[in-house]
PDB file of N, CA and C in Angstrom:
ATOM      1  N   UNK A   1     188.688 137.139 109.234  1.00  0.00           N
ATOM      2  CA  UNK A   1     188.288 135.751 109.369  1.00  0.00           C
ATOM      3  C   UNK A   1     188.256 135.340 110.836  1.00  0.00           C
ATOM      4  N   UNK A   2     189.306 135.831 111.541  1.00  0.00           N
ATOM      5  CA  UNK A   2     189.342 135.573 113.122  1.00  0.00           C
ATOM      6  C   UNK A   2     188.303 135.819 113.762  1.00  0.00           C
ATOM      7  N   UNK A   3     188.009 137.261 113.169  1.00  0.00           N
ATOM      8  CA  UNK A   3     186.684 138.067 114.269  1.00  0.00           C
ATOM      9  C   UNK A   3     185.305 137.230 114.061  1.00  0.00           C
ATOM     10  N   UNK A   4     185.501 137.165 112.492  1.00  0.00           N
ATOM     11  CA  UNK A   4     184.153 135.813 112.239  1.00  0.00           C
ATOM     12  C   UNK A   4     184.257 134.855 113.196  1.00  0.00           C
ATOM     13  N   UNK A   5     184.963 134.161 113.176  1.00  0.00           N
ATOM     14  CA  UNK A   5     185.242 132.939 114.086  1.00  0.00           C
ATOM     15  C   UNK A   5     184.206 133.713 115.803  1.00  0.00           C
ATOM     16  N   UNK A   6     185.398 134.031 115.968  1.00  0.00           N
ATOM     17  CA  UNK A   6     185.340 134.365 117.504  1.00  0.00           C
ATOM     18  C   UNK A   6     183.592 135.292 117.553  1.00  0.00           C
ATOM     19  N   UNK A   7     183.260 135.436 116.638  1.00  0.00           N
ATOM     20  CA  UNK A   7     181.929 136.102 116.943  1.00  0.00           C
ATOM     21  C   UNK A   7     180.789 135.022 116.751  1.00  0.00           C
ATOM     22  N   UNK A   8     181.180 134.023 116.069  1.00  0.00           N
ATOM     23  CA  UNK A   8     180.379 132.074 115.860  1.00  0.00           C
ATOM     24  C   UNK A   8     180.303 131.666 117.152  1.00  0.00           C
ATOM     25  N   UNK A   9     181.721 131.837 117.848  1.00  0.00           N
ATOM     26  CA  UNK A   9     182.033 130.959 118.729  1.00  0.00           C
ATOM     27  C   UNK A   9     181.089 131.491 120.254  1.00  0.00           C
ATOM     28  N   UNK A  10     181.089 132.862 120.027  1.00  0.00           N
ATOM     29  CA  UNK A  10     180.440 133.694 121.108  1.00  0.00           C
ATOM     30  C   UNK A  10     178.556 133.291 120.781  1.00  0.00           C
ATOM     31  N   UNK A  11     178.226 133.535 119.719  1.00  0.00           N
ATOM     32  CA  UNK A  11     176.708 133.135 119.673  1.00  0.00           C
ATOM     33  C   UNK A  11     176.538 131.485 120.097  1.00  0.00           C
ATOM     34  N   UNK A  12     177.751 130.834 119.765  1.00  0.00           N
ATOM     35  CA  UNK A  12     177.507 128.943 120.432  1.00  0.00           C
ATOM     36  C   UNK A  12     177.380 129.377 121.754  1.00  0.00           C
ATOM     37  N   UNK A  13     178.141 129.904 122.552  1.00  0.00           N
ATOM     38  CA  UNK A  13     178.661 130.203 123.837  1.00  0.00           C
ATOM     39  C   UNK A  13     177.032 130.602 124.125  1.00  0.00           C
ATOM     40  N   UNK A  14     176.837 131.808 123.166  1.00  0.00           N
ATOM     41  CA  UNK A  14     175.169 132.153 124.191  1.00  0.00           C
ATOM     42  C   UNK A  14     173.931 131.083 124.064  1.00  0.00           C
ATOM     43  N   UNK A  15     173.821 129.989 123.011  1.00  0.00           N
ATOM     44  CA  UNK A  15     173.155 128.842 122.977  1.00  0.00           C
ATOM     45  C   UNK A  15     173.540 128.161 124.065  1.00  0.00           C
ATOM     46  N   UNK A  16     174.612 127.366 124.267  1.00  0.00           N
ATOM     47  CA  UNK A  16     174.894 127.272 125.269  1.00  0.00           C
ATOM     48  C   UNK A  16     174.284 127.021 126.361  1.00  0.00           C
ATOM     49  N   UNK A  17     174.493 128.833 127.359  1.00  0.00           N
ATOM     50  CA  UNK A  17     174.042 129.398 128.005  1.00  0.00           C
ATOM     51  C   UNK A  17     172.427 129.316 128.229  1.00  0.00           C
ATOM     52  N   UNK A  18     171.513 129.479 127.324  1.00  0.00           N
ATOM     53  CA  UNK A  18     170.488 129.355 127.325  1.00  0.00           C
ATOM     54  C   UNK A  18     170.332 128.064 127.370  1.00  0.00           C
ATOM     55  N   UNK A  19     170.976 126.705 126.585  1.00  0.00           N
ATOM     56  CA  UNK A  19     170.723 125.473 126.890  1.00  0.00           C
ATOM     57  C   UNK A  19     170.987 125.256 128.540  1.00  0.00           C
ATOM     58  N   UNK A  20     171.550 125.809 129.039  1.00  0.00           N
ATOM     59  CA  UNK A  20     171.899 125.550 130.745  1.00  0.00           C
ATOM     60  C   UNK A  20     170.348 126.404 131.555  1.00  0.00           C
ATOM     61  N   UNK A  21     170.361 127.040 131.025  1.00  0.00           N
ATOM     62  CA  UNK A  21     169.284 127.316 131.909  1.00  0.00           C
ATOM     63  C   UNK A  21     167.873 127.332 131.711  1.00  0.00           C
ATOM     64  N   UNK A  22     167.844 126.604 130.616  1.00  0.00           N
ATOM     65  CA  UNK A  22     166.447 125.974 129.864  1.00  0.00           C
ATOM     66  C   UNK A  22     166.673 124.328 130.634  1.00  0.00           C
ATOM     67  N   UNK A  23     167.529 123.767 131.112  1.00  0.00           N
ATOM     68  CA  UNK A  23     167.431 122.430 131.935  1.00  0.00           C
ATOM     69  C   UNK A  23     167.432 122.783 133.181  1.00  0.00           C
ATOM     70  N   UNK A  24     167.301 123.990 133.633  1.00  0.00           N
ATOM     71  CA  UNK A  24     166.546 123.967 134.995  1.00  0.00           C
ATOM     72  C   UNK A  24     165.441 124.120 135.112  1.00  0.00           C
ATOM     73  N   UNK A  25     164.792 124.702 134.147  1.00  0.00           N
ATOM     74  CA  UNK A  25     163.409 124.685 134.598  1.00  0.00           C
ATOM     75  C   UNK A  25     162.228 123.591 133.702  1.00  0.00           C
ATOM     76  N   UNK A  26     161.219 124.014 133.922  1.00  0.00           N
ATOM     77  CA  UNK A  26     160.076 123.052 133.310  1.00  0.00           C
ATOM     78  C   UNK A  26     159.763 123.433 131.833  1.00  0.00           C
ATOM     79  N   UNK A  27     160.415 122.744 130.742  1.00  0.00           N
ATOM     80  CA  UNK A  27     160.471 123.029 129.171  1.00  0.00           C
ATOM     81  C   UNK A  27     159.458 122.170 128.175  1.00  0.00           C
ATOM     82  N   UNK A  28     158.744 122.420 127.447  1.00  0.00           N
ATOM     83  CA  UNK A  28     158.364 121.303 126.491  1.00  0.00           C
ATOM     84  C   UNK A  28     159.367 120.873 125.603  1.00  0.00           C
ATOM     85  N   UNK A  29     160.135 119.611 125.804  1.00  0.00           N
ATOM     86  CA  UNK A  29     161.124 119.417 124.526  1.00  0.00           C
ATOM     87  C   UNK A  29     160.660 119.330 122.921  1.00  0.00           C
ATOM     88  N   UNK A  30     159.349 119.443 123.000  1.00  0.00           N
ATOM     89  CA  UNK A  30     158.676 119.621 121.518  1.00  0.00           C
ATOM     90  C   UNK A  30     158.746 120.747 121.130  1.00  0.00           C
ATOM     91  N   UNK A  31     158.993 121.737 121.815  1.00  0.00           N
ATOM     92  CA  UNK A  31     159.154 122.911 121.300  1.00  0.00           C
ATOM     93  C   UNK A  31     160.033 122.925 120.412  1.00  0.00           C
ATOM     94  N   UNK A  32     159.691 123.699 118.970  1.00  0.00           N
ATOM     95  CA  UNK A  32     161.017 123.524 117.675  1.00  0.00           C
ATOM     96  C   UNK A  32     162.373 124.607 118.299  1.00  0.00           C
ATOM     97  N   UNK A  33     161.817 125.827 118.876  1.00  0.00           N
ATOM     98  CA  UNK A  33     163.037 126.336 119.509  1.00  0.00           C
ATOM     99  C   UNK A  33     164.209 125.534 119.867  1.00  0.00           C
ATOM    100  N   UNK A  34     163.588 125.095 121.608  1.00  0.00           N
ATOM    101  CA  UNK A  34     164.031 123.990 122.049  1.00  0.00           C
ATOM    102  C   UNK A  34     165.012 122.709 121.476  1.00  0.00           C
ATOM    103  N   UNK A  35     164.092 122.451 120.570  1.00  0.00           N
ATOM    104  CA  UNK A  35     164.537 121.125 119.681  1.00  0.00           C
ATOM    105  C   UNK A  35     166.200 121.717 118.732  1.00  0.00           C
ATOM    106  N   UNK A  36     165.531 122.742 118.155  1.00  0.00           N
ATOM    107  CA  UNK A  36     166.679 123.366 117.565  1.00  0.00           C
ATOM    108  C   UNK A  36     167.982 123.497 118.079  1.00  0.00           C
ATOM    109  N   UNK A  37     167.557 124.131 119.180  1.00  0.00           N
ATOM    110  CA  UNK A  37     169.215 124.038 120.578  1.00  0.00           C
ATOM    111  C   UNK A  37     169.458 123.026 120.993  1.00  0.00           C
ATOM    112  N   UNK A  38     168.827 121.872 121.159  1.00  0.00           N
ATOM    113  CA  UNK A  38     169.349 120.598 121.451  1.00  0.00           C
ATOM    114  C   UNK A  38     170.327 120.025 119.835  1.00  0.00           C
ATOM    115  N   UNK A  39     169.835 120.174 118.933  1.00  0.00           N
ATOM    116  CA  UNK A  39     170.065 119.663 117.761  1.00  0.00           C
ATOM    117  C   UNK A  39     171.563 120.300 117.408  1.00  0.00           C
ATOM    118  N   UNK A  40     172.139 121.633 118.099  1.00  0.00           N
ATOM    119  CA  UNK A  40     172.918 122.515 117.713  1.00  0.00           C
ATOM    120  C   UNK A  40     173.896 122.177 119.088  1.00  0.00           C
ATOM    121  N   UNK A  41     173.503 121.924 120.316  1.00  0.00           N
ATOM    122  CA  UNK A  41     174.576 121.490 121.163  1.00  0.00           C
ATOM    123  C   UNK A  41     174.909 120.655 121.467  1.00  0.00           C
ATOM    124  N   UNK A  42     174.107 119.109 121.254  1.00  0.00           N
ATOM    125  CA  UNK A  42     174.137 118.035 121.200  1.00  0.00           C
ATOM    126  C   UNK A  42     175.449 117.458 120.705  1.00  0.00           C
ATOM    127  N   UNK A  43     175.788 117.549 119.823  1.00  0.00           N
ATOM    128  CA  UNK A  43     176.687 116.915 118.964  1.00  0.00           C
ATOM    129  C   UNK A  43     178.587 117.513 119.762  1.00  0.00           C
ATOM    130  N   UNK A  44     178.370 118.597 120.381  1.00  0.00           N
ATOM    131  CA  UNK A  44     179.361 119.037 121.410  1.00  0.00           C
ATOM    132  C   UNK A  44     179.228 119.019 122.500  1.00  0.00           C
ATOM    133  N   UNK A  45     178.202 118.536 123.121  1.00  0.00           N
ATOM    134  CA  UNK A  45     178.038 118.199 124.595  1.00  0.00           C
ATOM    135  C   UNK A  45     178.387 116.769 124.764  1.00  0.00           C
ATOM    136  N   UNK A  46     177.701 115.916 123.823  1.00  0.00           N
ATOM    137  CA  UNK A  46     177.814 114.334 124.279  1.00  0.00           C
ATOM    138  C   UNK A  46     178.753 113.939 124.169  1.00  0.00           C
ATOM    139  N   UNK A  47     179.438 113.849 123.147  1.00  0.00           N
ATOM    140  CA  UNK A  47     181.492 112.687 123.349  1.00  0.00           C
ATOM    141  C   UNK A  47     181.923 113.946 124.843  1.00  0.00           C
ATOM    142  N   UNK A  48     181.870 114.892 125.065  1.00  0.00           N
ATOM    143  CA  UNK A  48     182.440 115.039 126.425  1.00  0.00           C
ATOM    144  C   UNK A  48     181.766 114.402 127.540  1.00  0.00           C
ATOM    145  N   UNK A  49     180.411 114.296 127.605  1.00  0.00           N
ATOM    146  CA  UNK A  49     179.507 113.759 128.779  1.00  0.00           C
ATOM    147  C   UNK A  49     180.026 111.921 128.178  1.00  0.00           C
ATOM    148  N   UNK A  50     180.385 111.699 127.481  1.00  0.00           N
ATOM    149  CA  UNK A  50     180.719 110.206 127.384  1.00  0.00           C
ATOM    150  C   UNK A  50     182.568 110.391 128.319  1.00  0.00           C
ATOM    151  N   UNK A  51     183.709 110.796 128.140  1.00  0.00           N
ATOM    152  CA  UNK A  51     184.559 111.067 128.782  1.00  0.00           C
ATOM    153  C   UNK A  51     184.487 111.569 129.944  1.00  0.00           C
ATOM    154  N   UNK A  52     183.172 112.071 130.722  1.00  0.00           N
ATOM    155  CA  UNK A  52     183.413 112.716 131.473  1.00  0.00           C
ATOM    156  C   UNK A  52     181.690 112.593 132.379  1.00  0.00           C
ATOM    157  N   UNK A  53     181.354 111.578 132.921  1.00  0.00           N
ATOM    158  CA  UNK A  53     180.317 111.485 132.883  1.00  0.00           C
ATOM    159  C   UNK A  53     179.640 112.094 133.957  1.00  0.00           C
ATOM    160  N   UNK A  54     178.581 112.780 134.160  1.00  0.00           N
ATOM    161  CA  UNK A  54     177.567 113.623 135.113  1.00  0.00           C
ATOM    162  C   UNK A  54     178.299 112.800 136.715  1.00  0.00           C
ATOM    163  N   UNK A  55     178.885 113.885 137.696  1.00  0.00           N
ATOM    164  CA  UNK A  55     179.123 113.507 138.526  1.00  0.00           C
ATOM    165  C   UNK A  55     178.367 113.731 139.797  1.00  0.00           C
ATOM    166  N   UNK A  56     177.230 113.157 140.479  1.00  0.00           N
ATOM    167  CA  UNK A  56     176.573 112.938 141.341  1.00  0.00           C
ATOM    168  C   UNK A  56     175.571 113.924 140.871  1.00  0.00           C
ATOM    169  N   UNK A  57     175.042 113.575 139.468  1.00  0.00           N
ATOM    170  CA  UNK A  57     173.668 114.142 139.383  1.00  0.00           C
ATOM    171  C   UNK A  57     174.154 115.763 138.209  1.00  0.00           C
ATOM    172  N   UNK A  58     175.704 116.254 138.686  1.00  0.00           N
ATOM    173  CA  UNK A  58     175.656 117.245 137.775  1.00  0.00           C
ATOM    174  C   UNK A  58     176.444 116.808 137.167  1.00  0.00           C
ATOM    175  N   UNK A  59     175.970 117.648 135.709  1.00  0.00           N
ATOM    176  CA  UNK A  59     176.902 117.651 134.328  1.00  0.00           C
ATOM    177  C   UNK A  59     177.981 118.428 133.729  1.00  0.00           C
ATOM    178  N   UNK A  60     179.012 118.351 133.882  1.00  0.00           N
ATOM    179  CA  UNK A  60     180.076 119.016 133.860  1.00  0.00           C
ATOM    180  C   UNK A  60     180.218 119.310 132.291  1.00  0.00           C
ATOM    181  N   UNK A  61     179.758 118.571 130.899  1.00  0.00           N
ATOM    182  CA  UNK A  61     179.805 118.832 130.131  1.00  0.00           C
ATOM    183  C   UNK A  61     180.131 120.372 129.386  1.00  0.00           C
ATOM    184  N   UNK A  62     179.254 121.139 130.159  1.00  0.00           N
ATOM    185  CA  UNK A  62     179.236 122.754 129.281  1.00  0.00           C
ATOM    186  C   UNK A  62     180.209 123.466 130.190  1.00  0.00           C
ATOM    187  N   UNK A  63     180.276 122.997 131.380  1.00  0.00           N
ATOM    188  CA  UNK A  63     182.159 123.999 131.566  1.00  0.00           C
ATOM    189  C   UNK A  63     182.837 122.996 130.932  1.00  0.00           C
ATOM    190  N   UNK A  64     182.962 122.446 130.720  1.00  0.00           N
ATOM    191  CA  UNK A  64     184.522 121.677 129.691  1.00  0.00           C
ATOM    192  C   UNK A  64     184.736 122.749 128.429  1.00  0.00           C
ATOM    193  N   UNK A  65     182.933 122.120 127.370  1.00  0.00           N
ATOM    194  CA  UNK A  65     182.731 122.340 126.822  1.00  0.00           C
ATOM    195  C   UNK A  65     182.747 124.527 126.777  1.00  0.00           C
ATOM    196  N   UNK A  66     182.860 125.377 127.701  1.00  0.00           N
ATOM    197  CA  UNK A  66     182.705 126.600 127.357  1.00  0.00           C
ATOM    198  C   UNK A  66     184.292 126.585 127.637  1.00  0.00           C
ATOM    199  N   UNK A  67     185.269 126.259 128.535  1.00  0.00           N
ATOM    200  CA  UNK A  67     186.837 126.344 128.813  1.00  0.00           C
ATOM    201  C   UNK A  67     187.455 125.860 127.160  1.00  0.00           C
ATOM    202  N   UNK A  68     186.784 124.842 126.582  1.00  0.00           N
ATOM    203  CA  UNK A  68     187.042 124.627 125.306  1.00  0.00           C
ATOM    204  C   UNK A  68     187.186 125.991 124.180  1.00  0.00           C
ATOM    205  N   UNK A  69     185.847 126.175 124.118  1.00  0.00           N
ATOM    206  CA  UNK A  69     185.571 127.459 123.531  1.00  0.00           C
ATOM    207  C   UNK A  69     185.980 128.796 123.729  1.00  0.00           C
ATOM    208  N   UNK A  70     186.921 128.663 125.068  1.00  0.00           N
ATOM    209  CA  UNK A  70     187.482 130.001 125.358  1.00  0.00           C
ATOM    210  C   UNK A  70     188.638 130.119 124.877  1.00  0.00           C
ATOM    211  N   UNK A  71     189.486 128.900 125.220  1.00  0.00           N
ATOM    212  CA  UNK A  71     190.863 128.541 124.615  1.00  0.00           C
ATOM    213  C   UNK A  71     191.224 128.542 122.825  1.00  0.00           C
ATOM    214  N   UNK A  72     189.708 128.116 122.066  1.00  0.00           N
ATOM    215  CA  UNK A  72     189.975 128.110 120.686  1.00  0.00           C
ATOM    216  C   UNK A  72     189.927 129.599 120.434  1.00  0.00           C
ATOM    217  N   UNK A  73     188.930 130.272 120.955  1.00  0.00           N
ATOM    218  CA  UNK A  73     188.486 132.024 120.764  1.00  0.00           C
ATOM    219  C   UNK A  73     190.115 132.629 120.834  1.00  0.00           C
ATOM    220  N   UNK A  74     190.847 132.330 122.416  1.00  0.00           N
ATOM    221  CA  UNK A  74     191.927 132.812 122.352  1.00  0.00           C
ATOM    222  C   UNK A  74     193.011 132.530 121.124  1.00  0.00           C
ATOM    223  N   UNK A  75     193.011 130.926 120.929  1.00  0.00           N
ATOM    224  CA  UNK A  75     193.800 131.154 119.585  1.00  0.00           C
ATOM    225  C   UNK A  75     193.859 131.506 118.275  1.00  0.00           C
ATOM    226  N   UNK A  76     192.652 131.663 118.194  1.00  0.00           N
ATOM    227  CA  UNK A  76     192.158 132.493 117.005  1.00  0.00           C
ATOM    228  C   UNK A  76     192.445 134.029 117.028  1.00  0.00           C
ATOM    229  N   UNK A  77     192.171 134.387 118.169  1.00  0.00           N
ATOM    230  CA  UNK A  77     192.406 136.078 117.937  1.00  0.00           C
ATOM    231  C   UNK A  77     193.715 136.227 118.130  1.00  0.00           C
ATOM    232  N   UNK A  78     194.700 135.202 118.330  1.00  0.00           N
ATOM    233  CA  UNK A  78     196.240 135.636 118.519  1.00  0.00           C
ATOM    234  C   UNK A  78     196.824 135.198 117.066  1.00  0.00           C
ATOM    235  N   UNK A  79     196.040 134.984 116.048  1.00  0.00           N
ATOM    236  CA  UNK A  79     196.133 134.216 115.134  1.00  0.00           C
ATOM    237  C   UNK A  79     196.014 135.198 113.777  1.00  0.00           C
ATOM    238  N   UNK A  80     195.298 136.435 114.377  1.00  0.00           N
ATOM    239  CA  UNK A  80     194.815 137.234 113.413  1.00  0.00           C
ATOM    240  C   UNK A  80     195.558 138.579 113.904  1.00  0.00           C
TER     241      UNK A  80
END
């Protein structure tokens, strides 16, 4: 059940990832891809970007949000 976990938590982690570097460059947000990864990180990016709001232009959201995800991964696999 752990390894499940921690192997969920690693494919969010690579959405993520791709959500970070799909906002640097020039994207159609109509794209259903696109749309899809917004729809899937959204809901864990924003109450942190509300606590923690973009500081001079950058968004600190997805390191919170991946230090989050590292710390649950760790307690899960010490768990199993």
């Amino acid at each position: 059940m752990g390894d499940l976990l921690g192997k969920l938590i690693g494919l969010y982690e690579i959405a993520l990832l791709i959500r970070i570097v799909i906002s640097w460059v020039p994207h159609n947000p109509y794209n259903q891809a696109i749309r899809f990864l917004y729809k899937i990180t959204d809901p864990v990016l924003n109450p942190v970007r509300k606590l923690i709001p973009p500081f001079k232009g950058i968004d600190l959201s997805p390191v919170i949000v991946f230090i989050g995800l590292g710390i649950v991964k760790r307690m899960v696999g010490g768990m199993f």
